[in-house]
Each structure stands twice: as structure tokens, then as C-alpha cells.
C-alpha atoms as a PDB file:
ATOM      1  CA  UNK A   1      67.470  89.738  75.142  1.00  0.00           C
ATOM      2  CA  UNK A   2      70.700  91.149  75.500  1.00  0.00           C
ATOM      3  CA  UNK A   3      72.168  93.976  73.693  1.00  0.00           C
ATOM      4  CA  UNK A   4      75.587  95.273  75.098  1.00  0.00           C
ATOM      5  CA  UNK A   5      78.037  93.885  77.265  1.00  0.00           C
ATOM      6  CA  UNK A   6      80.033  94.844  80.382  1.00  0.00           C
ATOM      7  CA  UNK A   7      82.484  94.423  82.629  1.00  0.00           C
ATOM      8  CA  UNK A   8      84.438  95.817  85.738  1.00  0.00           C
ATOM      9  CA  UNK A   9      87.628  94.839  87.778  1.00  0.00           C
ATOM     10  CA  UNK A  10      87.402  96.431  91.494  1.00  0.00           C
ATOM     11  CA  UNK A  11      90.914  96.569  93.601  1.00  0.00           C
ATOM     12  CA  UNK A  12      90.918  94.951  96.853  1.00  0.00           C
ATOM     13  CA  UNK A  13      94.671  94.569  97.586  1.00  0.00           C
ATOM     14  CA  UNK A  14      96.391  94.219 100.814  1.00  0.00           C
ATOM     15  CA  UNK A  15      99.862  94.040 102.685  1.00  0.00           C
ATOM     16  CA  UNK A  16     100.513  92.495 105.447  1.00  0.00           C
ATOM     17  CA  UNK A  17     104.498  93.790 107.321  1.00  0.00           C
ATOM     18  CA  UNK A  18     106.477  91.585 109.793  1.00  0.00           C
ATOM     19  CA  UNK A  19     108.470  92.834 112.147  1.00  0.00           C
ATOM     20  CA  UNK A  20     109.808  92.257 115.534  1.00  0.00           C
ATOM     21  CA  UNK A  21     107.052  89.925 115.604  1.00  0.00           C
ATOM     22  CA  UNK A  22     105.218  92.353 115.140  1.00  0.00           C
ATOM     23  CA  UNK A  23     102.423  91.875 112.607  1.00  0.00           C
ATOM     24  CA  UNK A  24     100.234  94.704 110.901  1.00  0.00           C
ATOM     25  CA  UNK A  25      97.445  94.767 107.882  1.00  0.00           C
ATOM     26  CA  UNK A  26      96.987  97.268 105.946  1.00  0.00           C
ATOM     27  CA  UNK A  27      94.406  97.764 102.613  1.00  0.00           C
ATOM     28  CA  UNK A  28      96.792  99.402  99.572  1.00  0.00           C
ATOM     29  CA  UNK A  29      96.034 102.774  97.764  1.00  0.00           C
ATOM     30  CA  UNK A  30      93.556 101.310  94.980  1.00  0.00           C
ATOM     31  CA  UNK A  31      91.787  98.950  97.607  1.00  0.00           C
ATOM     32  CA  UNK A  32      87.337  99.236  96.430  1.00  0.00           C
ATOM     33  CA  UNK A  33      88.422 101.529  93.465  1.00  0.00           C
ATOM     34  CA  UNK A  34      87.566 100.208  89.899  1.00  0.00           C
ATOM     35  CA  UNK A  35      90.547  99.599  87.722  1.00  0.00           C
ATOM     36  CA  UNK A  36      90.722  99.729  84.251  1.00  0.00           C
ATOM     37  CA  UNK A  37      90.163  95.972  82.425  1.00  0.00           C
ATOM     38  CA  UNK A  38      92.463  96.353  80.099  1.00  0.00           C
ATOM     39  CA  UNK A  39      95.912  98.476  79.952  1.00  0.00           C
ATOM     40  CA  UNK A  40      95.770  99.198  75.992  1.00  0.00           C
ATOM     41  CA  UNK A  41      95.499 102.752  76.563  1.00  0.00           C
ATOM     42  CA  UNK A  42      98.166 103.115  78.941  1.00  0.00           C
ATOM     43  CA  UNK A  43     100.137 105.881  77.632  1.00  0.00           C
ATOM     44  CA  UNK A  44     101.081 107.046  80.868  1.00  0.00           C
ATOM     45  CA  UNK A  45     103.315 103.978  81.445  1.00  0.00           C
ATOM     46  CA  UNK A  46     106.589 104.039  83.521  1.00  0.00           C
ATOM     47  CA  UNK A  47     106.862 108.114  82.355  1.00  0.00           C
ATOM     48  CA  UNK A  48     110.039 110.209  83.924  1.00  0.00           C
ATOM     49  CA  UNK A  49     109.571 112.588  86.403  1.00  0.00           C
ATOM     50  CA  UNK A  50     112.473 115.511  85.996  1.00  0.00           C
ATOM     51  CA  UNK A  51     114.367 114.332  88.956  1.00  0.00           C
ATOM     52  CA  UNK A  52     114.694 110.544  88.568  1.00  0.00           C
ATOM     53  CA  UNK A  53     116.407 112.039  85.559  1.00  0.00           C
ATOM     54  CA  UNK A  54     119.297 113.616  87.061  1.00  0.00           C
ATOM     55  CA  UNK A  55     122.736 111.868  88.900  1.00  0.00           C
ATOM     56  CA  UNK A  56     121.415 112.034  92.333  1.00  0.00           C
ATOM     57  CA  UNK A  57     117.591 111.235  91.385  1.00  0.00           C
ATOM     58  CA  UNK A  58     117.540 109.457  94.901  1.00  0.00           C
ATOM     59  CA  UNK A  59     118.745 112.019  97.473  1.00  0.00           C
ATOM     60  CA  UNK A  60     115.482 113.521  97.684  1.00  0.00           C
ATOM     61  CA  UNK A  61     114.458 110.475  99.243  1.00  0.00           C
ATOM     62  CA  UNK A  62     117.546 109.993 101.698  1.00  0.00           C
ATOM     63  CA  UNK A  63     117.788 110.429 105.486  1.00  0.00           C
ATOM     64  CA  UNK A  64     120.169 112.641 107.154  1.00  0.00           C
ATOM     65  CA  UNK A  65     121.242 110.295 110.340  1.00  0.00           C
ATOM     66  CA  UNK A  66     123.379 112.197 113.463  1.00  0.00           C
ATOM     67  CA  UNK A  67     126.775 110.386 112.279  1.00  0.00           C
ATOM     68  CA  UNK A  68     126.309 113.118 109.189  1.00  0.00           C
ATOM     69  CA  UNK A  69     125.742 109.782 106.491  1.00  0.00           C
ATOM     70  CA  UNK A  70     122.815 109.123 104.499  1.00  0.00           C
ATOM     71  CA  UNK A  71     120.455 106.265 104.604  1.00  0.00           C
ATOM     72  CA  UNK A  72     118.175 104.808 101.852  1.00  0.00           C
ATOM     73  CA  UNK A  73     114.877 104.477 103.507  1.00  0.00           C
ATOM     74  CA  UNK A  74     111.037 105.412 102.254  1.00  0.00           C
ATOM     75  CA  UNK A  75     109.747 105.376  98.578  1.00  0.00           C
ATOM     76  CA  UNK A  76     112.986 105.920  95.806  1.00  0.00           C
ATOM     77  CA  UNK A  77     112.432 108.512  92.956  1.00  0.00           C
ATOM     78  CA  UNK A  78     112.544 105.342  90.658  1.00  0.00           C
ATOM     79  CA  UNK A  79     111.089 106.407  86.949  1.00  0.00           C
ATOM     80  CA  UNK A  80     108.296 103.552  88.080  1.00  0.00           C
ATOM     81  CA  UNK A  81     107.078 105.697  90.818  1.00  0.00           C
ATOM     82  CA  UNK A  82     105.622 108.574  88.342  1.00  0.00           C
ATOM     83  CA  UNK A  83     103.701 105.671  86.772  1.00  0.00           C
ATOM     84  CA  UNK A  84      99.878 107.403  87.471  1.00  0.00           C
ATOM     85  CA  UNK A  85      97.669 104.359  86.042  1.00  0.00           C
ATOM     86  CA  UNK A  86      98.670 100.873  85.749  1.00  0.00           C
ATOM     87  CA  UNK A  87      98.276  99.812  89.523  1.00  0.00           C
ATOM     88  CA  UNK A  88      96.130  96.932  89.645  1.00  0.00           C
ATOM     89  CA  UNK A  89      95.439  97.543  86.228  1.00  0.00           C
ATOM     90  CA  UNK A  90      93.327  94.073  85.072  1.00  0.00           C
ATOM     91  CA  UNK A  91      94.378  91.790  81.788  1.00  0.00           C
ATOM     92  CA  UNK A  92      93.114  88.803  81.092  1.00  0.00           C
ATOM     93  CA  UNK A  93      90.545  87.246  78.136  1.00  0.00           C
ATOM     94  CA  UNK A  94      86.884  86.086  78.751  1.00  0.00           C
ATOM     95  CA  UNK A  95      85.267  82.405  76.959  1.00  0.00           C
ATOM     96  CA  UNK A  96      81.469  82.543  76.675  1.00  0.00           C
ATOM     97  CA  UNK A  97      79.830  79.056  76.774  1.00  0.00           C
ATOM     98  CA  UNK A  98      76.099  77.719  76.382  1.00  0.00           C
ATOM     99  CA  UNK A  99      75.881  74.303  78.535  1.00  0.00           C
ATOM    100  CA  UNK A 100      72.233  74.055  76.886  1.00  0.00           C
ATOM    101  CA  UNK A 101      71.342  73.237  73.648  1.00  0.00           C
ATOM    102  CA  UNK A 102      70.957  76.810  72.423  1.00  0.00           C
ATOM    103  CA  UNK A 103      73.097  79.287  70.340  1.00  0.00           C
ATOM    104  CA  UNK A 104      77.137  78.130  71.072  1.00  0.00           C
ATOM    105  CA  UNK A 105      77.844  81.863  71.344  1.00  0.00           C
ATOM    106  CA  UNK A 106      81.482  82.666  71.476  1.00  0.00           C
ATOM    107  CA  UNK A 107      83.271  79.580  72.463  1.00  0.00           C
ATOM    108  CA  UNK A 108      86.675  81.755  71.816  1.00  0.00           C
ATOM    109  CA  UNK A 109      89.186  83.681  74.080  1.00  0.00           C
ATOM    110  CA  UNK A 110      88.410  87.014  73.936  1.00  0.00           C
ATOM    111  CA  UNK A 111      90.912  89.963  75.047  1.00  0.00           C
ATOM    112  CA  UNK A 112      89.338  92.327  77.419  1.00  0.00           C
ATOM    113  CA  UNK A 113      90.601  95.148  74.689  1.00  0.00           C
ATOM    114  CA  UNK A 114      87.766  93.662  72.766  1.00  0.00           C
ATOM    115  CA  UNK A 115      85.320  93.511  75.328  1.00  0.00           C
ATOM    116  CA  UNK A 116      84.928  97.678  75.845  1.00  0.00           C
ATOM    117  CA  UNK A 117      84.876 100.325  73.484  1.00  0.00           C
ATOM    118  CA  UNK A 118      87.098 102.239  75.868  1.00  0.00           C
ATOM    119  CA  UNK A 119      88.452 101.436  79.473  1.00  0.00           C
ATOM    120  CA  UNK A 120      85.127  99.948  80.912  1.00  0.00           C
ATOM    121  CA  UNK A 121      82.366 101.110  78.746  1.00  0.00           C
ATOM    122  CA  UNK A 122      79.968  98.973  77.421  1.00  0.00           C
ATOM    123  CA  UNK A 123      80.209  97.116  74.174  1.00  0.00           C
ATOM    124  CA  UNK A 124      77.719  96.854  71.776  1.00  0.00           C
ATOM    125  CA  UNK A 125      76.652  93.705  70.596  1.00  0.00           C
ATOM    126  CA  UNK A 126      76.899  93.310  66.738  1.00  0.00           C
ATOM    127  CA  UNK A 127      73.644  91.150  67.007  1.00  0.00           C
ATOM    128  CA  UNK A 128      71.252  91.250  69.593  1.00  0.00           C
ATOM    129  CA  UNK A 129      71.196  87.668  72.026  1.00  0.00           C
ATOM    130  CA  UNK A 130      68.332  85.770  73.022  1.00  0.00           C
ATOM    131  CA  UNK A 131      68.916  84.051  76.299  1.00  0.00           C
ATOM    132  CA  UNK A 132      65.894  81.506  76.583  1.00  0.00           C
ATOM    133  CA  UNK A 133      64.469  80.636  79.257  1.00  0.00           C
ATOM    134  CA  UNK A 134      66.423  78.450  81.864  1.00  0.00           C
ATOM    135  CA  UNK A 135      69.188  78.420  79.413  1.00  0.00           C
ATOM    136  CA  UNK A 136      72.668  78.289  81.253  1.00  0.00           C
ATOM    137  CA  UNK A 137      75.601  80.471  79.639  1.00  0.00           C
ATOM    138  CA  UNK A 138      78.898  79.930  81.485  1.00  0.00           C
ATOM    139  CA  UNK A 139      81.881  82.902  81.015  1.00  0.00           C
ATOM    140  CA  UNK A 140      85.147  81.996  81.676  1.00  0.00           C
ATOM    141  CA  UNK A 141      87.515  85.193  83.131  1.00  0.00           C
ATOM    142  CA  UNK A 142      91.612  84.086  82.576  1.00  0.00           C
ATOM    143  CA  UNK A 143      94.279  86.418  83.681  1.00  0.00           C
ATOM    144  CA  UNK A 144      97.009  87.547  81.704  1.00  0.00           C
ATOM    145  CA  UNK A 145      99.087  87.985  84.666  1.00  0.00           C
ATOM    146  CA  UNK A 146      99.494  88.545  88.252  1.00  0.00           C
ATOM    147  CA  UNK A 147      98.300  92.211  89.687  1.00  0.00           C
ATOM    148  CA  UNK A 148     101.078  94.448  90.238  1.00  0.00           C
ATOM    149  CA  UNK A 149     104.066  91.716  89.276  1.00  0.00           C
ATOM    150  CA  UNK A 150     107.886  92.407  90.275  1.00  0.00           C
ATOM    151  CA  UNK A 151     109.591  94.050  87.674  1.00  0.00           C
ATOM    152  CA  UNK A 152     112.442  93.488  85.977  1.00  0.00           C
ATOM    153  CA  UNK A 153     115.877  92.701  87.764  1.00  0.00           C
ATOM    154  CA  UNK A 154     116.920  95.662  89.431  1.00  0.00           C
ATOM    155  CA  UNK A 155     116.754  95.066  93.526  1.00  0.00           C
ATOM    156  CA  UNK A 156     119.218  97.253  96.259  1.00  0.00           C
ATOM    157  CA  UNK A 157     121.888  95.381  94.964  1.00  0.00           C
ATOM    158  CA  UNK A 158     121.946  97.026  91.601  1.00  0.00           C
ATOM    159  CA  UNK A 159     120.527 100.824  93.398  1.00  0.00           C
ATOM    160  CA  UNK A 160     123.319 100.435  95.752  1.00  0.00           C
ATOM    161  CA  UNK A 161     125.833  98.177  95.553  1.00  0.00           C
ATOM    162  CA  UNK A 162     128.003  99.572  98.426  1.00  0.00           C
ATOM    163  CA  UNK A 163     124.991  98.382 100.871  1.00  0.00           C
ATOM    164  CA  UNK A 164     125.412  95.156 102.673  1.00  0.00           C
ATOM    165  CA  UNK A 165     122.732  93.637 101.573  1.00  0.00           C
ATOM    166  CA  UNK A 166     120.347  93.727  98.599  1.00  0.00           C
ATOM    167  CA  UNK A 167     117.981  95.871  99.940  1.00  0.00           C
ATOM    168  CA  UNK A 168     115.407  98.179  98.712  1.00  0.00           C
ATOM    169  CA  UNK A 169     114.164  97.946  96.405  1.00  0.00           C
ATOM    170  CA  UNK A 170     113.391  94.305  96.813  1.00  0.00           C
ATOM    171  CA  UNK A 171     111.738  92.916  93.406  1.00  0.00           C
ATOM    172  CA  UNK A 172     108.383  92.291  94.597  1.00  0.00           C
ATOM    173  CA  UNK A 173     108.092  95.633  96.043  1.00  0.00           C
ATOM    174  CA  UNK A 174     109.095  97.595  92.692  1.00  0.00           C
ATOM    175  CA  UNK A 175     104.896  98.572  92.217  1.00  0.00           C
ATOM    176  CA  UNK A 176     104.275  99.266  96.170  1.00  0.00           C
ATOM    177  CA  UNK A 177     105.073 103.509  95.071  1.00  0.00           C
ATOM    178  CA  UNK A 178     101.549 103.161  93.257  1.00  0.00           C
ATOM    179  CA  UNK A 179      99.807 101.277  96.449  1.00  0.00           C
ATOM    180  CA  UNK A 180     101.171 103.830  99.198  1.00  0.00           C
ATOM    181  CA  UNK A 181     103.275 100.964 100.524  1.00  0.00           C
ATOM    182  CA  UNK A 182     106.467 102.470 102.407  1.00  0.00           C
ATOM    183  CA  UNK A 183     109.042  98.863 102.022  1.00  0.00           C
ATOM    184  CA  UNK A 184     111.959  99.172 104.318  1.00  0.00           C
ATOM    185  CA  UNK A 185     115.029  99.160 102.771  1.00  0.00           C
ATOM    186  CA  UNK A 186     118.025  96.969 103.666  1.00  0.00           C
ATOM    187  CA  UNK A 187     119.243  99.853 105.967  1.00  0.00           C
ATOM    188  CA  UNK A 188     116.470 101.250 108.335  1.00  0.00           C
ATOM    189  CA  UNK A 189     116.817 104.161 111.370  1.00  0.00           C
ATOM    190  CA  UNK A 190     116.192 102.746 114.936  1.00  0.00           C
ATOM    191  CA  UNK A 191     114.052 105.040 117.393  1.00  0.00           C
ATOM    192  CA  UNK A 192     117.143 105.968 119.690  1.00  0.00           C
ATOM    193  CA  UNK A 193     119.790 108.341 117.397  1.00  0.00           C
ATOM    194  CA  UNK A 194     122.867 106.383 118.853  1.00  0.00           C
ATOM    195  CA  UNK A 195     121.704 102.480 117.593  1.00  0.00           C
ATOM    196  CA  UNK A 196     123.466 101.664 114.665  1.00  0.00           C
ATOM    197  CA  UNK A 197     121.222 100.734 111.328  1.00  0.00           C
ATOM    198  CA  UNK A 198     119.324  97.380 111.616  1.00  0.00           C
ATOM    199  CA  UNK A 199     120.264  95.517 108.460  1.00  0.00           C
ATOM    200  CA  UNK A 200     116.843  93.829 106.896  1.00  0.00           C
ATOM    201  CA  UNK A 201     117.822  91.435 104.709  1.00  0.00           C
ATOM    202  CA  UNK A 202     114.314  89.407 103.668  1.00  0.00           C
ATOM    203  CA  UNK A 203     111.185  92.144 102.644  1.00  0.00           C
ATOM    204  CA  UNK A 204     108.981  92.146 105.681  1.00  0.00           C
ATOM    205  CA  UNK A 205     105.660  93.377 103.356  1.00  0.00           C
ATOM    206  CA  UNK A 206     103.707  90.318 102.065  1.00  0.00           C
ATOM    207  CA  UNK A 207     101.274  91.592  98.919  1.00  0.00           C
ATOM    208  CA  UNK A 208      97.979  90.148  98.220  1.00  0.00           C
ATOM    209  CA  UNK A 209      97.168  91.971  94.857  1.00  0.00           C
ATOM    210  CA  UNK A 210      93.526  90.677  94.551  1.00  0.00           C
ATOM    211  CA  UNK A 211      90.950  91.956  92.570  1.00  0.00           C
ATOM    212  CA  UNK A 212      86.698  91.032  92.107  1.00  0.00           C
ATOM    213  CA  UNK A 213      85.715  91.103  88.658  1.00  0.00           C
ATOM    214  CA  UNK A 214      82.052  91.548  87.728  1.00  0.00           C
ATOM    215  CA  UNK A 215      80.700  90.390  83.908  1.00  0.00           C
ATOM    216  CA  UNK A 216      77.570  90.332  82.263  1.00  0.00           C
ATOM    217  CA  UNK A 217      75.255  91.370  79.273  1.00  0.00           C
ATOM    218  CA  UNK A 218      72.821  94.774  79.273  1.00  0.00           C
ATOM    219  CA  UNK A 219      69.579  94.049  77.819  1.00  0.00           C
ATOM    220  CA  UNK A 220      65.614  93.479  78.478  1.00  0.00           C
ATOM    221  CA  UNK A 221      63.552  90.682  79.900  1.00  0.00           C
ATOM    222  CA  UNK A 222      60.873  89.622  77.578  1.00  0.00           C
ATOM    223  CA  UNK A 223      58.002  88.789  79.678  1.00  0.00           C
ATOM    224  CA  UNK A 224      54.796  86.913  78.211  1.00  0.00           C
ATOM    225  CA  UNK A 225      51.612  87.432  79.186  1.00  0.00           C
ATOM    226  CA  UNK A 226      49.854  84.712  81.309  1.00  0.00           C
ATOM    227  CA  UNK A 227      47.564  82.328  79.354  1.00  0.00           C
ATOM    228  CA  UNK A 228      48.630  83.933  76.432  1.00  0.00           C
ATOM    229  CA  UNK A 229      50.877  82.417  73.278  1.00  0.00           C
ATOM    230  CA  UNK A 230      53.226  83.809  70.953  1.00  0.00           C
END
């Protein structure tokens, strides 16, 4: 007999970079961490930080190269970075289905806003559920959208239109700030001070923004007594 029910959305993203042939994997930021299932109460959305606010928000994040120019390179001060909660933030709407001849249940689409009282707490049900015996209930899980999506429009291009290419940031890489994920941009430094820039002109980081999400009902088993009826 069931009488709440729960849910959970753990990160386990990954990059992958490519370069020089070179190939490296690395697990982002949120990677085993629970996420939030729903982003209702994301107040803390795409907030300004004090210097992203000013004319040159992005020379904190410049490098000073020998020839006395400047380089774009690293993590931007984009207003996106001082985002503190949706990363891998989880969206999507859950059917609940009896293949048996039972109680249909649900049968509906249900947002995940509706399926916690709060981020991840447990909801009560508003009746309690009897789940007989070798009765099969299926729950269907749809995402909204993709984790971490590109954002928007803006790329290098738009950042810094002087560059030669588009460079950073590219679009897919507009979240990597909230994953730890350093994307080159379309200038980079080599090792030795007197190489000239390398220009990078595709995004080298390949994201897999997957998540495991874990469902199911909070209740008590009802066990009878042997030889005995009810």
C-alpha cells in the first residue's frame, strides 16, 4: 500500500576534448550529485554578477601575451556564469500505467512540479494505493528538454567580432561555466611565448549531459499470515 511518492534525478555528465589528436575524458562539476527535478523554484536564474555589468566585464578573464595584446581564453564573465543552480537541472513529466486489470491510476502526463512538494521531497498521496499482488504498474519518465542545452544565439562572433573566427563562446558550450569545463576559445596561447595564436575554429569539447532518474511510491507491504484468510 503506497502512501507518498518520490523521485530523484542524479548528474552523471561528461566531456570528452580533441586535440592534436589528442583525446581526454573528463566527468563535469555536478557528475553523482542529485539535481533538482524540476526548475520551478529557480529564482537564482541567469542573475548578474557586478562585473559582467560593467564595459569591460571580460578583461578579468583576458591573457596578457609577450606582444603586449590580449587574448580571450578560459571561462568569460558572461551574466550565465553567476547562474548557481540550474546545471543539469531535470524537467520532464511522468505517465503512470496499470498493464493489469486493476485501478487505471493516472494514465495522464504529469509535470515533475506536481510530483514534489518542494525540489525532491516526497508527495503525499491524496488517497492511499493498493498495489495487488503481481499487479504490474508501468511509469513513463519524458523530458522536457535536453540537460544543459545551448543558449540563445550569441557565439565569439557576436563577443568579439574583430576575432577571426567565431570562437568562444561556441553555442553548445554557453552552460560548461556551471560544469567546470574550461572551452578554448577561437584564439588559444601555444607553450613557447614566440608561436603565434593557434586559431580553433570547430569546439574541441564533446558534452554528454546524462542523467539516472530513480521513481517510485513510499508505502508498506501488507503481508498475510500463512493458512490464514482475510
Amino acid at each position: 500500500m503506497a502512501v507518498k511518492r518520490v523521485m530523484a534525478f542524479q548528474s552523471a555528465l561528461e566531456f570528452q576534448v580533441t586535440y592534436n589528436a589528442q583525446v581526454a575524458r573528463y566527468v563535469g562539476r555536478s557528475y553523482g550529485r542529485y539535481r533538482p527535478i524540476h526548475s520551478a523554484s529557480d529564482i537564482l536564474d541567469a542573475q548578474h554578477n557586478s562585473h559582467a555589468d560593467t564595459a569591460l566585464w571580460y578583461l578579468s578573464h583576458m591573457n596578457i601575451i609577450p606582444n603586449g595584446g590580449i587574448l580571450p581564453d578560459g571561462v568569460l564573465a558572461l551574466p550565465s556564469s553567476a547562474s548557481s543552480f540550474r546545471t543539469m537541472e531535470f524537467d520532464g513529466r511522468v505517465t503512470v500505467l496499470n498493464e493489469g486489470s486493476g485501478f487505471p491510476r493516472q494514465r495522464i502526463e504529469v509535470p515533475t512540479t506536481m510530483w514534489t512538494t518542494d525540489q525532491v521531497s516526497p508527495q503525499d498521496l491524496g488517497a492511499l494505493d493498493f498495489f495487488e499482488r503481481g499487479e504490474v504498474v508501468t511509469l513513463r519518465v519524458l523530458p522536457n528538454h535536453a540537460n544543459n542545452p545551448a543558449a540563445g544565439n550569441v557565439d565569439g562572433q557576436a563577443v568579439f567580432p574583430a576575432a577571426a573566427t567565431n570562437g568562444f563562446p561556441f553555442l553548445d558550450g554557453q552552460y560548461d561555466p556551471h560544469e567546470g569545463i574550461a572551452t578554448p576559445g577561437s584564439l588559444i596561447n601555444q607553450a613557447n611565448d614566440q608561436t603565434p595564436p593557434t586559431s580553433i575554429t570547430d569546439d574541441i569539447v564533446s558534452r554528454l549531459p546524462q542523467g539516472i532518474v530513480t521513481i517510485g511510491y513510499i508505502g508498506y507491504r501488507i503481508i498475510q499470515a500463512p493458512g490464514l484468510g482475510m
